[in-house]
N, C-alpha and C. Protein backbone atom coordinates (compact mmCIF):
# COMPACT_ATOMS: atom_id res chain seq x y z
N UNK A 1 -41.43 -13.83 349.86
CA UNK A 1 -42.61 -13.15 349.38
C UNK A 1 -43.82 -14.00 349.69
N UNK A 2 -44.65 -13.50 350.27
CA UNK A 2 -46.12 -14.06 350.32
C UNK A 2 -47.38 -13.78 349.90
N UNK A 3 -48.27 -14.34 349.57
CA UNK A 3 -49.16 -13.78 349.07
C UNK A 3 -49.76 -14.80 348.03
N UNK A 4 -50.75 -14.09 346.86
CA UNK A 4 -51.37 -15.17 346.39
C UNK A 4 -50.66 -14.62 344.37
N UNK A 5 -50.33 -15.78 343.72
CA UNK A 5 -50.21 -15.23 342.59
C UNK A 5 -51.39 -16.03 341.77
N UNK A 6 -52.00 -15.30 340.81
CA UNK A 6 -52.85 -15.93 339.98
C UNK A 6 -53.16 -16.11 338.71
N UNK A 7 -52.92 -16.97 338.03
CA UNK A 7 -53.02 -16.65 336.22
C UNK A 7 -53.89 -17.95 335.88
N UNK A 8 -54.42 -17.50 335.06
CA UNK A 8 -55.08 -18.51 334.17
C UNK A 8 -54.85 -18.61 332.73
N UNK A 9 -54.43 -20.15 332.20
CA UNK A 9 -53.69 -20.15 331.08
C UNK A 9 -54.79 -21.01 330.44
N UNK A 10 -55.28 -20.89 329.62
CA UNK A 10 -56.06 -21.84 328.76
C UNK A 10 -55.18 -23.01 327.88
N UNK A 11 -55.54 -23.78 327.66
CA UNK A 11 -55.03 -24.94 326.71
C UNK A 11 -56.06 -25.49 325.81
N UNK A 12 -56.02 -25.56 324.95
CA UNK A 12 -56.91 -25.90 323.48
C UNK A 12 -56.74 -27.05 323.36
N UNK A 13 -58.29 -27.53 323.25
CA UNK A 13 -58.44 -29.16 322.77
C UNK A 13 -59.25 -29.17 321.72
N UNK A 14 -59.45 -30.08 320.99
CA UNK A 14 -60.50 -30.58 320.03
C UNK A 14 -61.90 -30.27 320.47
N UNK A 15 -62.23 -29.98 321.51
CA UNK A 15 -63.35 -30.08 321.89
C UNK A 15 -63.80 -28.65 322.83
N UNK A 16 -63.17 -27.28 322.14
CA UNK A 16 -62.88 -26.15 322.99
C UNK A 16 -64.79 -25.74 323.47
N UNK A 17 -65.55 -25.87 322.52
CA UNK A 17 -66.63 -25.34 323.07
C UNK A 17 -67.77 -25.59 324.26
N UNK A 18 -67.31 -27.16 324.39
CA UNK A 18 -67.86 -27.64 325.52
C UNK A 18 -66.32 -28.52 326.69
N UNK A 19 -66.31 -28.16 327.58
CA UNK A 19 -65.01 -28.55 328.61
C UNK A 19 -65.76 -29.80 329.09
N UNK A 20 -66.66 -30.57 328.71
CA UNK A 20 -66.68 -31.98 328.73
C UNK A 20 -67.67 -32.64 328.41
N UNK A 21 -67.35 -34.35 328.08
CA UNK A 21 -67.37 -35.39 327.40
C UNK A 21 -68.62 -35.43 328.26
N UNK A 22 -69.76 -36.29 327.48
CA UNK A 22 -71.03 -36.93 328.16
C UNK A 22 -70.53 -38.55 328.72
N UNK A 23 -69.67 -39.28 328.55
CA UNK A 23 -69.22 -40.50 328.97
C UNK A 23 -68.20 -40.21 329.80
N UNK A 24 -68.22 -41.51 330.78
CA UNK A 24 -66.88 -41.65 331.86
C UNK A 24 -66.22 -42.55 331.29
N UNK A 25 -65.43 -43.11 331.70
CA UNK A 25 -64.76 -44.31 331.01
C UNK A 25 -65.20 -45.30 331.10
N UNK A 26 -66.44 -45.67 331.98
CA UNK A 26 -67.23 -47.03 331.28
C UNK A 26 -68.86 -46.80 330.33
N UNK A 27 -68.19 -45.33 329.86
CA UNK A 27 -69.54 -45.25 328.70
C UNK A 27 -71.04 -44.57 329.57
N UNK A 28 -70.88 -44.36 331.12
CA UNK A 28 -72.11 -43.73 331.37
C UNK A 28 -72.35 -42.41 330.91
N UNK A 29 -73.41 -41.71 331.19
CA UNK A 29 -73.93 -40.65 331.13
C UNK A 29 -74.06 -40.05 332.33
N UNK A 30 -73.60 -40.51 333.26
CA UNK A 30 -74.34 -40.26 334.53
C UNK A 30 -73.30 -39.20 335.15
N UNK A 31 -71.84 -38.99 334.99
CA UNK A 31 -71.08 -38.43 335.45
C UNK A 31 -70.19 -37.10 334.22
N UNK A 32 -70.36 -36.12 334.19
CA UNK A 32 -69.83 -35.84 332.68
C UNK A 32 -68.20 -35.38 332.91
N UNK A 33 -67.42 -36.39 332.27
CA UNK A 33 -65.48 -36.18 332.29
C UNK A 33 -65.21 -35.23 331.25
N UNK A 34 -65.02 -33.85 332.42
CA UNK A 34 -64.16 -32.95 331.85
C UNK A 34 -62.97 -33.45 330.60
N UNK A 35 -62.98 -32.40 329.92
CA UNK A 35 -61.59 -32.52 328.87
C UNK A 35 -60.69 -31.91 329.75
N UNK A 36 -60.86 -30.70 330.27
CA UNK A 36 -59.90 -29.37 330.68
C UNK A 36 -59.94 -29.75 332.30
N UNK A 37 -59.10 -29.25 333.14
CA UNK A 37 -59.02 -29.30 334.61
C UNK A 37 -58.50 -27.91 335.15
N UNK A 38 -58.65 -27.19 336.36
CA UNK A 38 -58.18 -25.80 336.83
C UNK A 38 -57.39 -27.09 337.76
N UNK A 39 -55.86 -26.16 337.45
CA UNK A 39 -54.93 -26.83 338.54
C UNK A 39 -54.39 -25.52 339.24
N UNK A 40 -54.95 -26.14 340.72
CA UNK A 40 -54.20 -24.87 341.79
C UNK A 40 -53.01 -25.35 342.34
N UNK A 41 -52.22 -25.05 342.28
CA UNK A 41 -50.77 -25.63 342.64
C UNK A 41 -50.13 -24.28 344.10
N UNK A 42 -50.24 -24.97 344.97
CA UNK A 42 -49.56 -24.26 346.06
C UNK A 42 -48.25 -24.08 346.47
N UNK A 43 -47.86 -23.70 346.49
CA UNK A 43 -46.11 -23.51 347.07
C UNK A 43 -46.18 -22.89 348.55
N UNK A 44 -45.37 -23.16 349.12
CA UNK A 44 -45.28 -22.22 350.63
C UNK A 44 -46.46 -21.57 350.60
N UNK A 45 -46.59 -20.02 350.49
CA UNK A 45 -47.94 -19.09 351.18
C UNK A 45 -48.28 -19.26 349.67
N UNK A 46 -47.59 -19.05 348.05
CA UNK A 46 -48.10 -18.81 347.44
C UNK A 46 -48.68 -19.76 346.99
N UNK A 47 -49.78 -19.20 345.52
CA UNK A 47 -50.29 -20.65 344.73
C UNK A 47 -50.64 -20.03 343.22
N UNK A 48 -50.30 -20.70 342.17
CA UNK A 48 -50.79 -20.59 340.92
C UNK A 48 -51.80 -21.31 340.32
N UNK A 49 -52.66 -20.84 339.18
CA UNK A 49 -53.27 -21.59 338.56
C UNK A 49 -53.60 -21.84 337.35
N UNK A 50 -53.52 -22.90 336.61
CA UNK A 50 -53.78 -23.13 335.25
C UNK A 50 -54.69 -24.14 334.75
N UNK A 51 -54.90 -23.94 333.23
CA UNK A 51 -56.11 -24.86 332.90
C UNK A 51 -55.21 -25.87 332.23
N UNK A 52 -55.58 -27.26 332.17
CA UNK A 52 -54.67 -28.11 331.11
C UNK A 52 -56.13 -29.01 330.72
N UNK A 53 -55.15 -29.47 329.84
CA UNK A 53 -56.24 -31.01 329.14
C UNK A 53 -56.01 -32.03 329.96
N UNK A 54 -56.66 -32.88 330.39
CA UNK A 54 -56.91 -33.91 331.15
C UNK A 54 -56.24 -35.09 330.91
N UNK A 55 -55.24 -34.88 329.60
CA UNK A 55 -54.01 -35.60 328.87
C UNK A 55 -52.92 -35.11 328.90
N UNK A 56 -52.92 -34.33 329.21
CA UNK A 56 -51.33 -33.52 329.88
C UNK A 56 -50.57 -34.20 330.25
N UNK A 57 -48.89 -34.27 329.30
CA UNK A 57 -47.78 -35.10 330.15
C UNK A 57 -47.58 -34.85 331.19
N UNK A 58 -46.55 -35.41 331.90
CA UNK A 58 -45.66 -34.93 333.05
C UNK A 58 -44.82 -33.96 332.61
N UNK A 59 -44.05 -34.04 331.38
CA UNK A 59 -43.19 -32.92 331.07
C UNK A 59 -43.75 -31.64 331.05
N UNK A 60 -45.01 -31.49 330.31
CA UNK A 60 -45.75 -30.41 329.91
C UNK A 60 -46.24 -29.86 331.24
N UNK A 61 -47.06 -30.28 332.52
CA UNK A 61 -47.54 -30.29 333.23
C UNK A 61 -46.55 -29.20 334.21
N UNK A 62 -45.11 -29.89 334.47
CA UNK A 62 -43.85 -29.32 335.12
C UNK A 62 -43.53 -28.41 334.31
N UNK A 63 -43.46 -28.23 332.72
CA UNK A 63 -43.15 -26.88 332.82
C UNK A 63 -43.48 -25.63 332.70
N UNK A 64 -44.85 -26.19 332.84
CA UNK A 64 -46.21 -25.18 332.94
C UNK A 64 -46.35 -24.30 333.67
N UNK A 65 -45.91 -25.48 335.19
CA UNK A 65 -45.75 -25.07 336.48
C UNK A 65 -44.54 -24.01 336.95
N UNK A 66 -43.44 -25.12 336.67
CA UNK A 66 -42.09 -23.78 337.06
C UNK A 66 -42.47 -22.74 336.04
N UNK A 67 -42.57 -22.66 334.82
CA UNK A 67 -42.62 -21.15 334.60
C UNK A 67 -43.84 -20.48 334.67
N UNK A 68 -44.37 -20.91 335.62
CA UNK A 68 -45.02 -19.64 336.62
C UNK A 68 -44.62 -19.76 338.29
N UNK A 69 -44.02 -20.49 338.86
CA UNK A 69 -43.75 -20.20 339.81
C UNK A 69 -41.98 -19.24 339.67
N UNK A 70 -41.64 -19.64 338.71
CA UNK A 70 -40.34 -18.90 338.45
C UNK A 70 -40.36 -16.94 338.72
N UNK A 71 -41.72 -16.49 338.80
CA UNK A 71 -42.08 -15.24 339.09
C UNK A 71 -42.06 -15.14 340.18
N UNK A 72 -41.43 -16.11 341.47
CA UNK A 72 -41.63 -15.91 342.50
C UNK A 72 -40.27 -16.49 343.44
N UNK A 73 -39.96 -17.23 342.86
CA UNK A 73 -39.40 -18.84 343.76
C UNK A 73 -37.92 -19.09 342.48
N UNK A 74 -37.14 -19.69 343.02
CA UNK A 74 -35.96 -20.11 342.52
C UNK A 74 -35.68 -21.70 342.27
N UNK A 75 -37.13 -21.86 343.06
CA UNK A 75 -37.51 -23.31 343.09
C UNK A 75 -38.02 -23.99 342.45
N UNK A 76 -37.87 -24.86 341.13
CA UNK A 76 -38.45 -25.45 340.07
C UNK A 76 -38.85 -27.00 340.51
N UNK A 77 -39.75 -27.79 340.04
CA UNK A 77 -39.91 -29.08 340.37
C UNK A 77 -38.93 -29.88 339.15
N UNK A 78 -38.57 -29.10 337.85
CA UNK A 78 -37.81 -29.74 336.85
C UNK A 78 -36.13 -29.95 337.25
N UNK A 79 -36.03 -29.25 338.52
CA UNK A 79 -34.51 -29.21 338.48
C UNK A 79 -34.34 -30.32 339.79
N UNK A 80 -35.36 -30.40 340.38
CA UNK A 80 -35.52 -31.50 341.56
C UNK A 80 -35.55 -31.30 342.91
N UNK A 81 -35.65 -29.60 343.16
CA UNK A 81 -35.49 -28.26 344.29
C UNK A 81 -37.10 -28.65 345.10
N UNK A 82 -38.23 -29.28 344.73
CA UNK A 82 -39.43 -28.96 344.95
C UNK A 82 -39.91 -30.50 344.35
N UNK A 83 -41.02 -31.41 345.10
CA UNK A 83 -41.95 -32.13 344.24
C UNK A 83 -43.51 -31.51 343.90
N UNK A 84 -43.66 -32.18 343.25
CA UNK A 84 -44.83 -32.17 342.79
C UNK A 84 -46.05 -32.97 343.60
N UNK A 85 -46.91 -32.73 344.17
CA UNK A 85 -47.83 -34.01 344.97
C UNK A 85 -49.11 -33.66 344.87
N UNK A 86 -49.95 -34.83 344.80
CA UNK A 86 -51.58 -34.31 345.02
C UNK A 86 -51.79 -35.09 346.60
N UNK A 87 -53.00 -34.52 346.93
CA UNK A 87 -53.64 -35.11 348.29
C UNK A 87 -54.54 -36.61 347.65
N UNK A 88 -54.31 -38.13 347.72
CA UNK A 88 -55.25 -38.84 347.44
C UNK A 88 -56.42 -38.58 348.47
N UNK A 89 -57.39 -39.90 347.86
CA UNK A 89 -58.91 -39.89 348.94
C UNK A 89 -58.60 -40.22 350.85
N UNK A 90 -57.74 -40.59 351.10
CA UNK A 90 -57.07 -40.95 352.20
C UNK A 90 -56.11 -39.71 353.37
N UNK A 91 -56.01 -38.64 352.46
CA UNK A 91 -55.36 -37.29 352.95
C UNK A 91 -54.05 -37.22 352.68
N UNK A 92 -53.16 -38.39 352.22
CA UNK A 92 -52.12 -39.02 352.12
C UNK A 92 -51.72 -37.82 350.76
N UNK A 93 -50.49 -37.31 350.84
CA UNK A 93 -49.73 -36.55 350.00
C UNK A 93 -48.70 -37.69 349.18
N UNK A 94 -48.99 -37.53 347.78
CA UNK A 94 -48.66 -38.68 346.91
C UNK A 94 -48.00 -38.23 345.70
N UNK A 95 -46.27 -38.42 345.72
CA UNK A 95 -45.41 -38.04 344.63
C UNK A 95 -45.65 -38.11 343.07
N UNK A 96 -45.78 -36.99 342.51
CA UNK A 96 -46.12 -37.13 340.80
C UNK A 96 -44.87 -36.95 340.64
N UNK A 97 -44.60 -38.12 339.84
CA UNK A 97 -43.40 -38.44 339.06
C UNK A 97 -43.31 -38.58 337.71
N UNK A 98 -44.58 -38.91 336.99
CA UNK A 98 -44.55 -39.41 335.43
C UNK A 98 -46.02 -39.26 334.51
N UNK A 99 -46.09 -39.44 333.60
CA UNK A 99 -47.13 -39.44 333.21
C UNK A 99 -48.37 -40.11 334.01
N UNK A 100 -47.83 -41.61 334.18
CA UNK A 100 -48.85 -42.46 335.18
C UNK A 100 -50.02 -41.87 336.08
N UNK A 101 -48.22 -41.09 337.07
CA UNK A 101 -49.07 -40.26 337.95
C UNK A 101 -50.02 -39.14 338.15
N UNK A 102 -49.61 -38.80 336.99
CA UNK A 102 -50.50 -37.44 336.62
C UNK A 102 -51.88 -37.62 336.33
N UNK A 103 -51.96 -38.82 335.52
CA UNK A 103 -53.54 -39.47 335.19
C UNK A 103 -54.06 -39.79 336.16
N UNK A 104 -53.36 -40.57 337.18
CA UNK A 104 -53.98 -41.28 338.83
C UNK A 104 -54.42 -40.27 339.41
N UNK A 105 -53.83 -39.10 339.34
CA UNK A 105 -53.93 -38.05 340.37
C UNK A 105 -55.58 -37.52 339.85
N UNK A 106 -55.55 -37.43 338.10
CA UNK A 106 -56.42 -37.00 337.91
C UNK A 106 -57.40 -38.04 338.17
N UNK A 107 -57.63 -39.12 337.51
CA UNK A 107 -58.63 -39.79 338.23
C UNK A 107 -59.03 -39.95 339.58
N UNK A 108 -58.25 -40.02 340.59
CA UNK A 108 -58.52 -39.88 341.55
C UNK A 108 -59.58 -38.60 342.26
N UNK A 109 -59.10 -37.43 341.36
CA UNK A 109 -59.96 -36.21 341.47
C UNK A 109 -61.38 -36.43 340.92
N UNK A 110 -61.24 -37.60 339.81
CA UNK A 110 -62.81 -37.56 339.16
C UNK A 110 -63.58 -38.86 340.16
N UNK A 111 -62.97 -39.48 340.75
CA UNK A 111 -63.80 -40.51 341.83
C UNK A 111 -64.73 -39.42 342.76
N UNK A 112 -63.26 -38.87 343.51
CA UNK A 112 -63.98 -37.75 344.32
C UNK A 112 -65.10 -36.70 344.46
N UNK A 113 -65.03 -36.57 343.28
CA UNK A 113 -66.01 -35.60 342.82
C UNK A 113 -67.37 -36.32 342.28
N UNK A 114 -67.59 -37.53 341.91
CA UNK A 114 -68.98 -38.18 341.88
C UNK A 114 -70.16 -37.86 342.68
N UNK A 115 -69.19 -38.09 344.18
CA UNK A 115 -70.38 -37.24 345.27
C UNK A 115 -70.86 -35.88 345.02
N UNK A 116 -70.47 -34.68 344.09
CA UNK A 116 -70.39 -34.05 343.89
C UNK A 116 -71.44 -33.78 342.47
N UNK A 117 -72.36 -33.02 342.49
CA UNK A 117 -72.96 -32.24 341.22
C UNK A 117 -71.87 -31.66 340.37
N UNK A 118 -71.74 -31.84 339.32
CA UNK A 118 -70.78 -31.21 338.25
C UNK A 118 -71.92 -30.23 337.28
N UNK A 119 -72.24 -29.47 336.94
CA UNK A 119 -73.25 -28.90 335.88
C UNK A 119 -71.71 -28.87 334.80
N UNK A 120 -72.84 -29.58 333.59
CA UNK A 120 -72.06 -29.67 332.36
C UNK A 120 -71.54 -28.15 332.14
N UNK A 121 -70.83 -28.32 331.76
CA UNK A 121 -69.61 -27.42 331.22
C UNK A 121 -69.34 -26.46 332.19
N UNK A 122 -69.16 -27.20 333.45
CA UNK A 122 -68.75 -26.42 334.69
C UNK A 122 -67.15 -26.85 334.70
N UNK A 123 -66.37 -26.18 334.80
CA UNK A 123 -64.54 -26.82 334.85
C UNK A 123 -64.25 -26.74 336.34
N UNK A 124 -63.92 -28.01 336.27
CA UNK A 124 -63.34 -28.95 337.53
C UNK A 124 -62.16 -28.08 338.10
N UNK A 125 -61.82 -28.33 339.06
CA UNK A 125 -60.68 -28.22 339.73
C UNK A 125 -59.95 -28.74 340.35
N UNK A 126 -58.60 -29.17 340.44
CA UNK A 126 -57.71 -30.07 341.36
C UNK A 126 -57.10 -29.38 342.20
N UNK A 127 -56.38 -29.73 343.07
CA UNK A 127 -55.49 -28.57 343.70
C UNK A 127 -54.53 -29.87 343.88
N UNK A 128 -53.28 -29.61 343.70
CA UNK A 128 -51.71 -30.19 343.88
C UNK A 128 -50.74 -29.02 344.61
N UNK A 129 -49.85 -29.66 344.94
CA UNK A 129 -48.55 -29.05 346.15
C UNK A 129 -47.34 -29.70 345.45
N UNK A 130 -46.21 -28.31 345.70
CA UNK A 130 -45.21 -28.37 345.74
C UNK A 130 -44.38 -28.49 346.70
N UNK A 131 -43.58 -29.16 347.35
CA UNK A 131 -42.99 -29.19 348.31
C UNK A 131 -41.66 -29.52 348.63
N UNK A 132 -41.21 -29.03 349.48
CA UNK A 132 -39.48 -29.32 349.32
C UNK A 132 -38.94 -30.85 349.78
């Protein structure tokens, strides 16, 4: 099957009315760190998408994922059929394995995006791959 599937799942934080913080992690003002992130996750032709908190385990994250790709695919990243990867700043496709990685990945998305205008309470986006 090909094509595009699309959902958007919200996730609730402490902080639902504004999707982000006026500080980065060294206390500026200058960059504003989302709470929430849009994750586009691609598979073969298809791709899903969801919102998470920017604290999202690895567990939570994976099974967020397979059960929405499970509408499509037989292929879960929890059973070990598929990884999980983001693109770092380098183009380099880079295995999410754990919590660790999930934060790197995300930081890595918030370096990137510096060059980038954010308008406050604009929600970010990552895009990650599944792959066999």
């Amino acid at each position: 099957m090909t094509g595009s599937i699309s959902s958007n799942t919200t996730t609730t934080s402490n902080n639902t009315s504004n999707p982000t913080n006026n500080h980065n992690n060294n206390g500026s003002n200058m960059f504003p760190t989302p709470t929430q992130l849009k994750v586009k996750v691609s598979f073969e032709n298809n791709y899903v998408t969801l919102v998470v908190a920017m604290n999202i385990s690895y567990q939570s994250l994976v099974d967020r994922i397979d059960a929405k790709l499970a509408r499509f695919t037989n292929s879960a990243i929890g059973r070990g059929s598929i990884k999980l990867k983001y693109r770092d700043e380098d183009g380099d496709f880079v295995t999410i394995r754990s919590d660790e990685d999930i934060h790197m990945a995300f930081s890595d998305w918030r370096e990137q995006q510096r060059s980038q205008l954010l308008q406050q309470g604009q929600l970010g986006e990552i895009q990650l791959f599944c792959q066999e």
